[in-house]
Protein backbone atom coordinates (compact mmCIF):
# COMPACT_ATOMS: atom_id res chain seq x y z
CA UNK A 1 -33.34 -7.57 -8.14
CA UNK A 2 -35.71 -5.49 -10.06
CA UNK A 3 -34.22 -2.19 -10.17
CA UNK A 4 -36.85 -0.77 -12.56
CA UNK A 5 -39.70 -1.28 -9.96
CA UNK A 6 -37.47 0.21 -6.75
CA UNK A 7 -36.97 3.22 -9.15
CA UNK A 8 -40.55 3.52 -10.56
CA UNK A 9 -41.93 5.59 -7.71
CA UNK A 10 -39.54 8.31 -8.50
CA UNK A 11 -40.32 8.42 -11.84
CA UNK A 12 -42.91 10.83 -11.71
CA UNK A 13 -40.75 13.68 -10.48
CA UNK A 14 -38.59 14.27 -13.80
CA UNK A 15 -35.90 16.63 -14.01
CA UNK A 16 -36.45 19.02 -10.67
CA UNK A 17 -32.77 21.21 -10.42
CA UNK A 18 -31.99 22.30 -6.72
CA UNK A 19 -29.88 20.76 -3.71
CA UNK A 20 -32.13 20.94 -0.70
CA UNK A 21 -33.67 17.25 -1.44
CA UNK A 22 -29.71 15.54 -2.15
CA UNK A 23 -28.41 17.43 0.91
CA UNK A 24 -31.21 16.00 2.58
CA UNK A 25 -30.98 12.59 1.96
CA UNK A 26 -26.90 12.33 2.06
CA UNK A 27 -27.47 13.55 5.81
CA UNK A 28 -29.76 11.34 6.44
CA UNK A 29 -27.19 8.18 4.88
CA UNK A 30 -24.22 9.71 7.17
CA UNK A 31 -23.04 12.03 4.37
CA UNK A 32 -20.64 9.72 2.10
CA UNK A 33 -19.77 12.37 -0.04
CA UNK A 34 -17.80 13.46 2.14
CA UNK A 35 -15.33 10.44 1.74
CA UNK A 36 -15.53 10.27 -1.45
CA UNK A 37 -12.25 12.13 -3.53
CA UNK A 38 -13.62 13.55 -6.86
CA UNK A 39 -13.46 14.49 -10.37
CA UNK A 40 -16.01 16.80 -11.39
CA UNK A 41 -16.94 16.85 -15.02
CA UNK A 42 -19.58 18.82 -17.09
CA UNK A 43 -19.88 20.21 -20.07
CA UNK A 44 -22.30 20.07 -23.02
CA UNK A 45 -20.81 17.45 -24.84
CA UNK A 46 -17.74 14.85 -24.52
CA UNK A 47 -17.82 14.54 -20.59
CA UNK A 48 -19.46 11.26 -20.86
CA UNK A 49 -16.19 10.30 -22.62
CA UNK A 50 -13.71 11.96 -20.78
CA UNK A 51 -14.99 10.27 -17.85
CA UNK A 52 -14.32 7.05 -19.42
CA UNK A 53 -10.70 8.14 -20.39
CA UNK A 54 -10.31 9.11 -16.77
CA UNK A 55 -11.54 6.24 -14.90
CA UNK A 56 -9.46 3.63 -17.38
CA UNK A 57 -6.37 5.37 -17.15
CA UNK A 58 -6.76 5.35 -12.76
CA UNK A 59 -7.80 2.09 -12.98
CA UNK A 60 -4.89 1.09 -15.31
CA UNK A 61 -2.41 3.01 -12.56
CA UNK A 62 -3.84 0.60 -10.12
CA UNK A 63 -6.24 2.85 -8.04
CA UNK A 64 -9.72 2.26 -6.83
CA UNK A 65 -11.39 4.19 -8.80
CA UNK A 66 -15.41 4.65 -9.22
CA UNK A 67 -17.42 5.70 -12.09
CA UNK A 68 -21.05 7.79 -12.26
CA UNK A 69 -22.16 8.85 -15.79
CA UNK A 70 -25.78 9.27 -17.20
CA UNK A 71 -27.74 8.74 -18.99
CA UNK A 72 -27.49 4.72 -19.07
CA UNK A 73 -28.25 2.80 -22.65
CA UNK A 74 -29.16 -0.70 -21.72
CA UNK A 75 -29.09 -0.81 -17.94
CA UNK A 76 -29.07 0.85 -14.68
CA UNK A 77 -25.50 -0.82 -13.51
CA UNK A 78 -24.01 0.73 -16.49
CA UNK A 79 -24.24 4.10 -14.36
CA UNK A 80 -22.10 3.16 -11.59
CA UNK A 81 -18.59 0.97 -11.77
CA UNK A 82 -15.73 0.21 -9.95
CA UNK A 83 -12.72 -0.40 -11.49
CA UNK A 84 -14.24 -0.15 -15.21
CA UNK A 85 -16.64 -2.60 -13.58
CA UNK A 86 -20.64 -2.27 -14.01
CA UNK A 87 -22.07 -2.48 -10.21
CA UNK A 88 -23.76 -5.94 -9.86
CA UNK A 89 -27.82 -5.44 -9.76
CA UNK A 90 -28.08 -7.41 -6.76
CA UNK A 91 -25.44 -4.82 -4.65
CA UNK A 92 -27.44 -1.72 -6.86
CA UNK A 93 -31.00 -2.82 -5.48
CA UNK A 94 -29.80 -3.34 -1.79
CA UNK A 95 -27.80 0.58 -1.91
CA UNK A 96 -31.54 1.64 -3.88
CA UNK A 97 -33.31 -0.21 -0.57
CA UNK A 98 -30.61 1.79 1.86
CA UNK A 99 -31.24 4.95 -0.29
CA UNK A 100 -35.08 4.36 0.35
CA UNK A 101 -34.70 3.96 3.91
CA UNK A 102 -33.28 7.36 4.25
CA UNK A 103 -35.75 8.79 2.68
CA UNK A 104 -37.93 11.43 5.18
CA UNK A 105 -41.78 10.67 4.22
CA UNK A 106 -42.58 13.97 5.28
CA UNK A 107 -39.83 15.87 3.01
CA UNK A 108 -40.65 16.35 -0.64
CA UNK A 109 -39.10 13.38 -2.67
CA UNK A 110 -36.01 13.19 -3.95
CA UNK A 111 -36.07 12.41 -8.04
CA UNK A 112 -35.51 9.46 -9.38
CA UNK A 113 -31.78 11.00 -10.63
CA UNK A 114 -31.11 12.26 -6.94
CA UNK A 115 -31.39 8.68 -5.68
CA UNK A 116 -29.35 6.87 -7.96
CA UNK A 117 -27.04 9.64 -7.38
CA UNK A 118 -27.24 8.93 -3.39
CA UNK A 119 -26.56 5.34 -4.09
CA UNK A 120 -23.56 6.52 -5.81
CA UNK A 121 -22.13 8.01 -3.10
CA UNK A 122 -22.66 5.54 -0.46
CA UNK A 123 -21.10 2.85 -2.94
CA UNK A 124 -17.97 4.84 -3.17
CA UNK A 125 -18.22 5.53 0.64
CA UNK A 126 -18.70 1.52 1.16
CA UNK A 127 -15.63 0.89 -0.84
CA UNK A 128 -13.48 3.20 0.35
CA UNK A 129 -12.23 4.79 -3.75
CA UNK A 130 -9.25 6.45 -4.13
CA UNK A 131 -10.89 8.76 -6.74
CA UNK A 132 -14.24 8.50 -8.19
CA UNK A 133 -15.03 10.82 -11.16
CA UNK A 134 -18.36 11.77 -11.37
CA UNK A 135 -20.42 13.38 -14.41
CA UNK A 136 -22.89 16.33 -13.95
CA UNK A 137 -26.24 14.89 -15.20
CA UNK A 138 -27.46 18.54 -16.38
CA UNK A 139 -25.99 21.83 -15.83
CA UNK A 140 -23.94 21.74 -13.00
CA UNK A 141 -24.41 24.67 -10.38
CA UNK A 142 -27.83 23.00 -9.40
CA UNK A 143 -26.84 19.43 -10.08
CA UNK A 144 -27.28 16.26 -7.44
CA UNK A 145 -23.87 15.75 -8.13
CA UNK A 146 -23.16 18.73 -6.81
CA UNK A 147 -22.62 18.73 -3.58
CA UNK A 148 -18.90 18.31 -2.88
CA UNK A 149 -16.91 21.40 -1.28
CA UNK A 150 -13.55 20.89 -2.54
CA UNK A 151 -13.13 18.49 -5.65
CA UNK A 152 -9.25 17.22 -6.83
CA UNK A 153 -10.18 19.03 -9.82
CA UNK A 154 -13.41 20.16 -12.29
CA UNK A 155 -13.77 19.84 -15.94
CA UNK A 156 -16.03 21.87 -18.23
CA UNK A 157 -15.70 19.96 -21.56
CA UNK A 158 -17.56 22.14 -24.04
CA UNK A 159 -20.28 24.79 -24.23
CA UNK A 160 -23.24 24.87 -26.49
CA UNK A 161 -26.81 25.54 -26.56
CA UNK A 162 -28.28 22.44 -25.26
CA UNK A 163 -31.25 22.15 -22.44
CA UNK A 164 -31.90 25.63 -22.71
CA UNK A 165 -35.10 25.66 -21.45
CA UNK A 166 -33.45 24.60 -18.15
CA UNK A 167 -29.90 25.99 -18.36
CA UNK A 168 -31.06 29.31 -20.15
CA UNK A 169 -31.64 30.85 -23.73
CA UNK A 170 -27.93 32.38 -24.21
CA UNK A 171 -24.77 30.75 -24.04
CA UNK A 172 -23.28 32.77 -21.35
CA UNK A 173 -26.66 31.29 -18.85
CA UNK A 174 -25.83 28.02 -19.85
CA UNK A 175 -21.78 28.97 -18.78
CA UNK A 176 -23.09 30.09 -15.41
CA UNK A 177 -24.38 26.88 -14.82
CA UNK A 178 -21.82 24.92 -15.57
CA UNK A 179 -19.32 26.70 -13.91
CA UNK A 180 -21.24 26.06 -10.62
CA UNK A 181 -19.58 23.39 -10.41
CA UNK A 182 -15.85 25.26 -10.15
CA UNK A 183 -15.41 25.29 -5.74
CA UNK A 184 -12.12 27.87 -4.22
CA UNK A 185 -9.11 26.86 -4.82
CA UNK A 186 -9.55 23.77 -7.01
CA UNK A 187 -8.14 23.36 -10.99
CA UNK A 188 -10.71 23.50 -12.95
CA UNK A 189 -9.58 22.11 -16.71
CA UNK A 190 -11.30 23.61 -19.71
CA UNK A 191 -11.95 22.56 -22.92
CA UNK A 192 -12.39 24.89 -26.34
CA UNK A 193 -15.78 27.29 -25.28
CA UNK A 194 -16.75 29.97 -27.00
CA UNK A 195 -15.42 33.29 -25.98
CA UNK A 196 -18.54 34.13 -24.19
CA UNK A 197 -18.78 31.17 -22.28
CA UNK A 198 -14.91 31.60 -21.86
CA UNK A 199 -15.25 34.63 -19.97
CA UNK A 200 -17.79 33.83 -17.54
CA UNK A 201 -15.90 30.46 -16.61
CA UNK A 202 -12.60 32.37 -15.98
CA UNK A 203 -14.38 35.01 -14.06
CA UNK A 204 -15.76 32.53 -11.70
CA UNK A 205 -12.34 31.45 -11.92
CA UNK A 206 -10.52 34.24 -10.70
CA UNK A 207 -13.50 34.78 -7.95
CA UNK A 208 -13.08 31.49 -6.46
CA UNK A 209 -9.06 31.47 -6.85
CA UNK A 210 -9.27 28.49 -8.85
CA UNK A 211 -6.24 27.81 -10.98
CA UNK A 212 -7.79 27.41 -15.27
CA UNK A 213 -5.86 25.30 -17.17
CA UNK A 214 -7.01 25.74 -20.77
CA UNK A 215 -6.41 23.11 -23.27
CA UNK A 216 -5.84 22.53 -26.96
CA UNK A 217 -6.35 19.47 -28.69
CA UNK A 218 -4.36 16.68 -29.39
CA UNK A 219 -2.90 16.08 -32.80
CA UNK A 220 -3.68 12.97 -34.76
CA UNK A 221 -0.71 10.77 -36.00
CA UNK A 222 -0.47 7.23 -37.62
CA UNK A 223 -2.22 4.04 -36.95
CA UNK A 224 -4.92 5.08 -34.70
CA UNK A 225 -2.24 7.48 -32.26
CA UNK A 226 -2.57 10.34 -31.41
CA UNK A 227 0.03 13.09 -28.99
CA UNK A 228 -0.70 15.94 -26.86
CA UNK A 229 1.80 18.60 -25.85
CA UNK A 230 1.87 19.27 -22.17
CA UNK A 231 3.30 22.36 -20.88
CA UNK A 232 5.55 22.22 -17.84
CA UNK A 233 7.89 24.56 -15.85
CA UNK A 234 10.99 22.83 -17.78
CA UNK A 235 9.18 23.38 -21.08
CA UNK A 236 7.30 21.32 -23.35
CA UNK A 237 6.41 17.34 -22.47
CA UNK A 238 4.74 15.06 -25.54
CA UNK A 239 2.45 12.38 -24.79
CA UNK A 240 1.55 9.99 -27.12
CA UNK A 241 -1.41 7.34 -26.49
CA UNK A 242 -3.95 5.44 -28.52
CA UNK A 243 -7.32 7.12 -29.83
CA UNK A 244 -9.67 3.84 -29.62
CA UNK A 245 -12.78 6.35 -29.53
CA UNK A 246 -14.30 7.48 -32.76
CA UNK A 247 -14.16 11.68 -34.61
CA UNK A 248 -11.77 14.03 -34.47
CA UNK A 249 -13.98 15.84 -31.18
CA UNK A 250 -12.02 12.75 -29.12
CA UNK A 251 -8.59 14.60 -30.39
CA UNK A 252 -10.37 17.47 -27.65
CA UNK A 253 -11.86 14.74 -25.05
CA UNK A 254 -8.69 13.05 -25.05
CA UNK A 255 -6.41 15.95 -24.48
CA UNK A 256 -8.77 17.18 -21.57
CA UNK A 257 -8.76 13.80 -19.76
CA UNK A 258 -4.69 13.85 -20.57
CA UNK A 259 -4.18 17.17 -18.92
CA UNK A 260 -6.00 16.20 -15.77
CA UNK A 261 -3.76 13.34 -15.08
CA UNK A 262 -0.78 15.38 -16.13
CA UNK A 263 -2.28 17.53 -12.71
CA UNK A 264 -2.50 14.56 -10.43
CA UNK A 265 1.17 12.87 -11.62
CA UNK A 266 2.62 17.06 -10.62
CA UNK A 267 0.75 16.42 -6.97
CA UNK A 268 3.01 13.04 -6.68
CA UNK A 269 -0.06 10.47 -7.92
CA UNK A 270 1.57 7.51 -9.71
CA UNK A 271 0.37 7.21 -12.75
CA UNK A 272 3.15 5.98 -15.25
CA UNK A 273 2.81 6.82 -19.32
CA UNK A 274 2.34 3.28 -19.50
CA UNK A 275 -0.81 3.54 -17.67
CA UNK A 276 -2.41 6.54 -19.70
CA UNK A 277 -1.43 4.27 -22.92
CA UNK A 278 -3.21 0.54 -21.40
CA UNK A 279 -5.57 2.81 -19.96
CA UNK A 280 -6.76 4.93 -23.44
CA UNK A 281 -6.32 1.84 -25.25
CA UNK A 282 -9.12 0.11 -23.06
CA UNK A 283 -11.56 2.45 -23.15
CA UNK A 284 -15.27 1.00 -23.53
CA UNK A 285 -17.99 4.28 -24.17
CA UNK A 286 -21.20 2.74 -25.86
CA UNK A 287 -23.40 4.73 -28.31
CA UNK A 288 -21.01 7.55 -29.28
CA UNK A 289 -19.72 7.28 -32.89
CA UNK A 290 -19.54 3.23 -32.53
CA UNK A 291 -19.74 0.25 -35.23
CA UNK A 292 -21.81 -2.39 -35.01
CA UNK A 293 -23.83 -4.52 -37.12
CA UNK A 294 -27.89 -5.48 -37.53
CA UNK A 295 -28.21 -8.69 -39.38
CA UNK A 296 -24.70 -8.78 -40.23
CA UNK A 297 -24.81 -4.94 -41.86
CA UNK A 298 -22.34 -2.73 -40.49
CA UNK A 299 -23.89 0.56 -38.73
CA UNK A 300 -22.45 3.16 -37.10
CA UNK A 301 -24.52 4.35 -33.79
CA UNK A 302 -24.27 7.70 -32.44
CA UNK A 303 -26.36 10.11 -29.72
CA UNK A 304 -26.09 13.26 -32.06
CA UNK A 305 -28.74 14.95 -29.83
CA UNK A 306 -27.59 18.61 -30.04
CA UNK A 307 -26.08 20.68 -32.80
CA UNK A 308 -22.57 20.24 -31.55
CA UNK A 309 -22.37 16.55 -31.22
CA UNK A 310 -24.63 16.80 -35.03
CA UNK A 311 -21.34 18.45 -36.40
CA UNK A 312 -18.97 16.20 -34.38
CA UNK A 313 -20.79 12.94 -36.42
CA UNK A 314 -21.28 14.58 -39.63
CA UNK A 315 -17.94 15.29 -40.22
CA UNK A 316 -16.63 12.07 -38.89
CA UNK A 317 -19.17 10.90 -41.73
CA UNK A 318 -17.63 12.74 -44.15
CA UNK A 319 -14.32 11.56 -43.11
CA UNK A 320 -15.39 7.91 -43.26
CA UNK A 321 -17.09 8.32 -47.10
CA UNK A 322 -13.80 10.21 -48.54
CA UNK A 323 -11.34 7.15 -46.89
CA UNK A 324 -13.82 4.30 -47.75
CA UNK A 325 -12.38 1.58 -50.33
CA UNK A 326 -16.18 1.10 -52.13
CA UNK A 327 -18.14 3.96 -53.55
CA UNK A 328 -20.85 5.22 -50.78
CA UNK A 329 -23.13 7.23 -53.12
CA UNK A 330 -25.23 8.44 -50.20
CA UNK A 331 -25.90 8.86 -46.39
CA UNK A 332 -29.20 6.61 -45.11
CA UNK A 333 -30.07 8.21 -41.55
CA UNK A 334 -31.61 6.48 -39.44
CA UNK A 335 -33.21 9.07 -37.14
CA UNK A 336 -35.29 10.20 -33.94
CA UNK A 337 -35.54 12.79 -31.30
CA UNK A 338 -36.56 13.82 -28.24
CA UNK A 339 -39.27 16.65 -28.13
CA UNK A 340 -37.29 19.28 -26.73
CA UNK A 341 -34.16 18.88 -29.03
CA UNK A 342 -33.32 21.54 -31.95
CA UNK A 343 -34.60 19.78 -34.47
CA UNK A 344 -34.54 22.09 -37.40
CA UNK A 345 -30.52 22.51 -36.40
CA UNK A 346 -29.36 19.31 -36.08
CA UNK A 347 -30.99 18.64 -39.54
CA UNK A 348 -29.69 21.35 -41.11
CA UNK A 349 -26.15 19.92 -39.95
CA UNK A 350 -26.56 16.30 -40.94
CA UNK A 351 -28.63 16.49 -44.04
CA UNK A 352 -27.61 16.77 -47.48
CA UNK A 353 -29.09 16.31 -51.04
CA UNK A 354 -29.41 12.21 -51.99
CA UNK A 355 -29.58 11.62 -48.30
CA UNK A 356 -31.94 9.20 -47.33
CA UNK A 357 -33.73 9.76 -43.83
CA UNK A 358 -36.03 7.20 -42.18
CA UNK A 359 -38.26 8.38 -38.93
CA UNK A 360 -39.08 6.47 -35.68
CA UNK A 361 -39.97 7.43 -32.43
CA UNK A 362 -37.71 7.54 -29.23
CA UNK A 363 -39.57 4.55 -27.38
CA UNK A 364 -40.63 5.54 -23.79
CA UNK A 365 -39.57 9.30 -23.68
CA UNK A 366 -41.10 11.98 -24.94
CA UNK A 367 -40.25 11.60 -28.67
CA UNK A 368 -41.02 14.20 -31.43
CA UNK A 369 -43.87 13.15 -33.44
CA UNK A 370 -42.00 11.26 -36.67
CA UNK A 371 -44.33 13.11 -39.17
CA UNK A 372 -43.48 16.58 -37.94
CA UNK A 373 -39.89 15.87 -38.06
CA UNK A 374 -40.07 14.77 -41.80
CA UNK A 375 -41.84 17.67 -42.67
CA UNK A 376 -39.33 19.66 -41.19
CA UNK A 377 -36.56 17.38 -42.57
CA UNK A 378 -38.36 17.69 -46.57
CA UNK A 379 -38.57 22.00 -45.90
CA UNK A 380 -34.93 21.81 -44.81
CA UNK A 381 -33.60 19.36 -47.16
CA UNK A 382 -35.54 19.50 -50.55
CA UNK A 383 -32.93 17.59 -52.34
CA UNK A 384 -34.20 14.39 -49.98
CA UNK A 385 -34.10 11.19 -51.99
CA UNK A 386 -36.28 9.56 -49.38
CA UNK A 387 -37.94 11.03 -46.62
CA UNK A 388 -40.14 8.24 -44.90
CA UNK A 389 -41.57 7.56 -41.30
CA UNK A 390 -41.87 3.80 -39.03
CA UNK A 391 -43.80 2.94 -36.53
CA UNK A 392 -40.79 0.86 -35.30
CA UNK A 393 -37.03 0.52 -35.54
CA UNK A 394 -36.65 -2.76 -36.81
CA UNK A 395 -38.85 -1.88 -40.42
CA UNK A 396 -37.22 1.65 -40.46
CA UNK A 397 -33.54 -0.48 -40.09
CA UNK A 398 -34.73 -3.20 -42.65
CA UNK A 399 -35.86 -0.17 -45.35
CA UNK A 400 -32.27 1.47 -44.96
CA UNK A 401 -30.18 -1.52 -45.69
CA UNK A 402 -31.92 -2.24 -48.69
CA UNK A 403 -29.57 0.10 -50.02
CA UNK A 404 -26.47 -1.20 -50.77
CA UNK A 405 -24.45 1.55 -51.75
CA UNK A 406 -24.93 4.12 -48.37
CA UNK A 407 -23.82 4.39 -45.25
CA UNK A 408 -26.25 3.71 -42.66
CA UNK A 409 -26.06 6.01 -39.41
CA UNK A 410 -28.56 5.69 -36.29
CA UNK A 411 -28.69 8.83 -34.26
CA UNK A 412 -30.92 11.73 -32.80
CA UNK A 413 -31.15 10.35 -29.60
CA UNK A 414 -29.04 8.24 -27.35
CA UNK A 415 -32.37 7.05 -26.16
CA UNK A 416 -32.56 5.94 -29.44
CA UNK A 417 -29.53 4.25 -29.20
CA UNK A 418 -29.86 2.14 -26.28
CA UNK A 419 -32.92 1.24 -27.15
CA UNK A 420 -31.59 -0.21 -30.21
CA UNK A 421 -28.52 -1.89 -27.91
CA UNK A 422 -30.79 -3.26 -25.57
CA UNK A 423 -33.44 -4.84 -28.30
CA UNK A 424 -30.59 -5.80 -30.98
C-alpha cells in the first residue's frame, strides 16, 4: 500500500502544536488511548534511544510491548512496532484508511504527525499491549502524543536549546514544555538537565505530586559492559548489561532506560536481569553514532542536529582517533542541515584545524543553502584544509574517501542520514 500518497494530503500542515485536532480525532476512533498503558519519553536528545532500550528489554521479559518514535529514516513502518517488530505497510495503510475515516471534514485537519500518531494508538488498542512506550515528537506539553491522563511513568532525557523557535528562546521555556508531559501522581525519571531546567521540572514535580527519580550515569567497564548502581530501601543494587549503542551519552540513555525498569520490577512486573541483559544486547537504533560502509569504506553515520548531540559525536570521534590501530591524520565531515538548526554552534563543536568538510543539501526538507554553510564553516574554522560544496551525496561521499588517512563522518541531519540509508 502506498503510504506516501495516504499521507500526502497532510503534508501541507507542518508542525501545528495544540491538542484540540488529536482529541478530536481519538474520539471520533473510540478513544484507544485510553487502553493503551504507557511510557512517556521526551527530552532533547537520547529519547529516541531510550525508547529502544525500553521496548527490547519488555519485549525480552516477554510482554507485548509497542513502539512509536519519530522521525523515521527509511520508512514509515519504522515508526510503529510490536515486539521490536516494524508494522507491516499493508496493516499501516488500512489503520491510515481507518484514521481517515474519522476524520470530521468540517473540523480543521489534523497534521500529517497527528495521524500517524492516531494510527498508533488504535494499533496498540487493536492488539491489546501490555505497555507501549511512546516518544514525544517535539516538546511535550502540546504534543499529539500527549494526550494520556495517567502514564506508568515519564522520562525527560536531556535539556538543551533545540526547536527554539517553537519550544522558546531560554532553556527554562523549553523545560516547561517538556515537563508537560509529567501527569499527578506518576514517576517521572530524569536525566542530567541543567540546573535551570532542573528546577522547573521538579517544581512541576512537586505540583503534580509526582515522585522524581534523578539519575546518574552508568559507568563503563570491559568488553563493551557497562553497570549502573540502583538505589533501593536495602541499599545499593549493581546492574551490569551490555552497551551495544555507540558514545559515552548511551552511559546516560542506558542508565535512564535501566532505572525505569528498576520502577516497574518494585511494582511486581517480571522482568528478570536476564532480560535487561538479552534485551540491551539486542538493541537495533539506526542513524545515531552507527558504522557502516559505502563501497566497502567504513563510515560512521550520525544525526548530530543540535549542539548537544554535536558534542555527544565529537567526542566519541575523538575517542575513536586516540584508540585507532592506523594513524587518522584528520576528520573528513560529511555534512548538511536543516534551515532552522544552529549552524554556527554545531560547527564550532565539530570542527577543527586539518578537518576536511564537504556540503550537500538535506534532500526534500528545508535544507540550509550548502554555500552559506561553508562560508560560515571557513569564518569559523580558518584552519579548514578543505571546505567544498555537492550538489549530491554520492560525489560529496566519493571526494571524502579519496582520503585515505581520515575518518569519514556523515551528520547534520538525520534527514541526511536516512536519506543516505534509504539510497545506499
Amino acid at each position: 500500500m502506498d503510504i506516501d500518497y495516504l499521507l500526502q494530503q497532510y503534508k501541507r500542515f507542518g508542525v501545528h502544536l495544540g491538542l484540540e485536532r488529536i482529541y478530536k480525532l481519538l474520539v471520533n476512533l473510540g478513544n484507544p488511548h485510553h487502553q493503551v498503558p504507557i511510557i512517556h519519553v521526551t527530552g532533547t536528545n537520547g529519547k529516541g534511544s531510550v525508547c529502544a532500550y525500553l521496548s527490547s528489554v519488555f519485549t525480552q521479559a516477554g510482554y507485548r510491548t509497542g513502539r512509536y518514535t519519530s522521525p523515521h529514516l527509511i520508512d514509515y513502518t519504522e515508526l510503529i512496532c510490536l515486539n521490536e517488530q516494524q508494522i507491516d505497510s499493508e496493516e499501516l495503510g488500512n489503520l491510515l484508511i481507518q484514521v481517515q475515516e474519522a476524520i470530521d471534514p468540517q473540523e480543521e485537519s489534523p497534521t500529517q504527525f497527528e495521524v500517524l500518531t492516531a494510527a498508533a494508538w488504535l494499533y496498540f488498542a487493536q492488539q491489546k499491549v501490555d505497555v507501549a512506550v511512546v516518544e514525544v515528537g517535539l516538546g511535550g506539553r502540546l504534543d499529539a502524543t500527549n494526550v494520556c491522563a495517567k502514564p506508568l511513568a515519564t522520562v525527560i532525557t536531556s535539556i538543551s536549546r533545540d526547536h527554539w523557535q517553537r519550544l522558546g528562546s531560554t532553556i527554562s521555556a523549553i523545560a516547561t514544555e517538556k515537563a508537560g508531559i509529567l501527569k499527578a501522581g506518576c514517576p517521572a525519571i530524569i536525566g542530567q538537565l541543567p540546573e535551570e531546567a532542573e528546577l522547573v521540572v521538579c517544581d512541576r514535580g512537586l505540583k503534580l505530586q509526582c515522585p522524581i527519580i534523578k539519575t546518574q550515569p552508568a559507568r563503563e567497564i570491559d568488553n563493551g559492559w557497562a553497570v549502573v548502581d540502583i538505589q533501593k530501601k536495602e541499599g545499593t543494587k549493581s546492574i551490569k548489561y551490555p552497551l551495544q549503542l555507540q558514545g559515552e551519552i548511551q552511559l546516560t540513555n542506558s542508565a535512564l532506560a535501566i532505572a525505569v525498569l528498576e520502577i516497574f520490577r518494585q511494582q511486581g512486573w517480571q522482568i528478570s536481569e536476564e532480560a535487561i541483559v538479552d534485551g540491551m544486547a539486542k538493541i537495533k537504533w539506526l542513524g545515531r553514532m552507527q558504522w557502516t560502509t559505502w563501497n566497502n569504506h567504513k563510515l560512521l553515520l550520525d544525526g548530530a542536529h543540535n549542539p548537544a548531540s554535536a558534542l555527544a559525536l565529537r567526542n566519541y570521534v575523538d575517542k575513536v582517533v586516540a584508540q585507532s590501530s592506523q594513524q587518522l591524520s584528520s576528520i573528513t565531515w560529511v555534512m548538511g542541515m536543516l534551515s532552522t538548526k544552529e549552524h554556527d554552534e554545531i560547527f564550532k563543536i565539530l570542527l577543527r584545524e586539518n578537518d576536511t568538510l564537504h556540503l550537500v543539501s538535506v534532500p526534500n526538507h528545508s535544507s540550509a543553502v550548502p554555500s552559506e554553510l561553508a562560508k560560515l564553516a571557513k569564518e569559523i574554522c580558518p584552519g579548514l584544509i578543505v571546505c567544498n560544496t555537492y550538489s549530491d551525496l554520492s560525489s560529496a561521499l566519493s571526494t571524502a574517501f579519496s582520503k585515505s588517512d581520515s575518518l569519514v563522518v556523515l551528520c547534520g541531519s538525520l534527514y541526511l542520514v536516512g536519506s543516505f540509508l534509504r539510497s545506499f
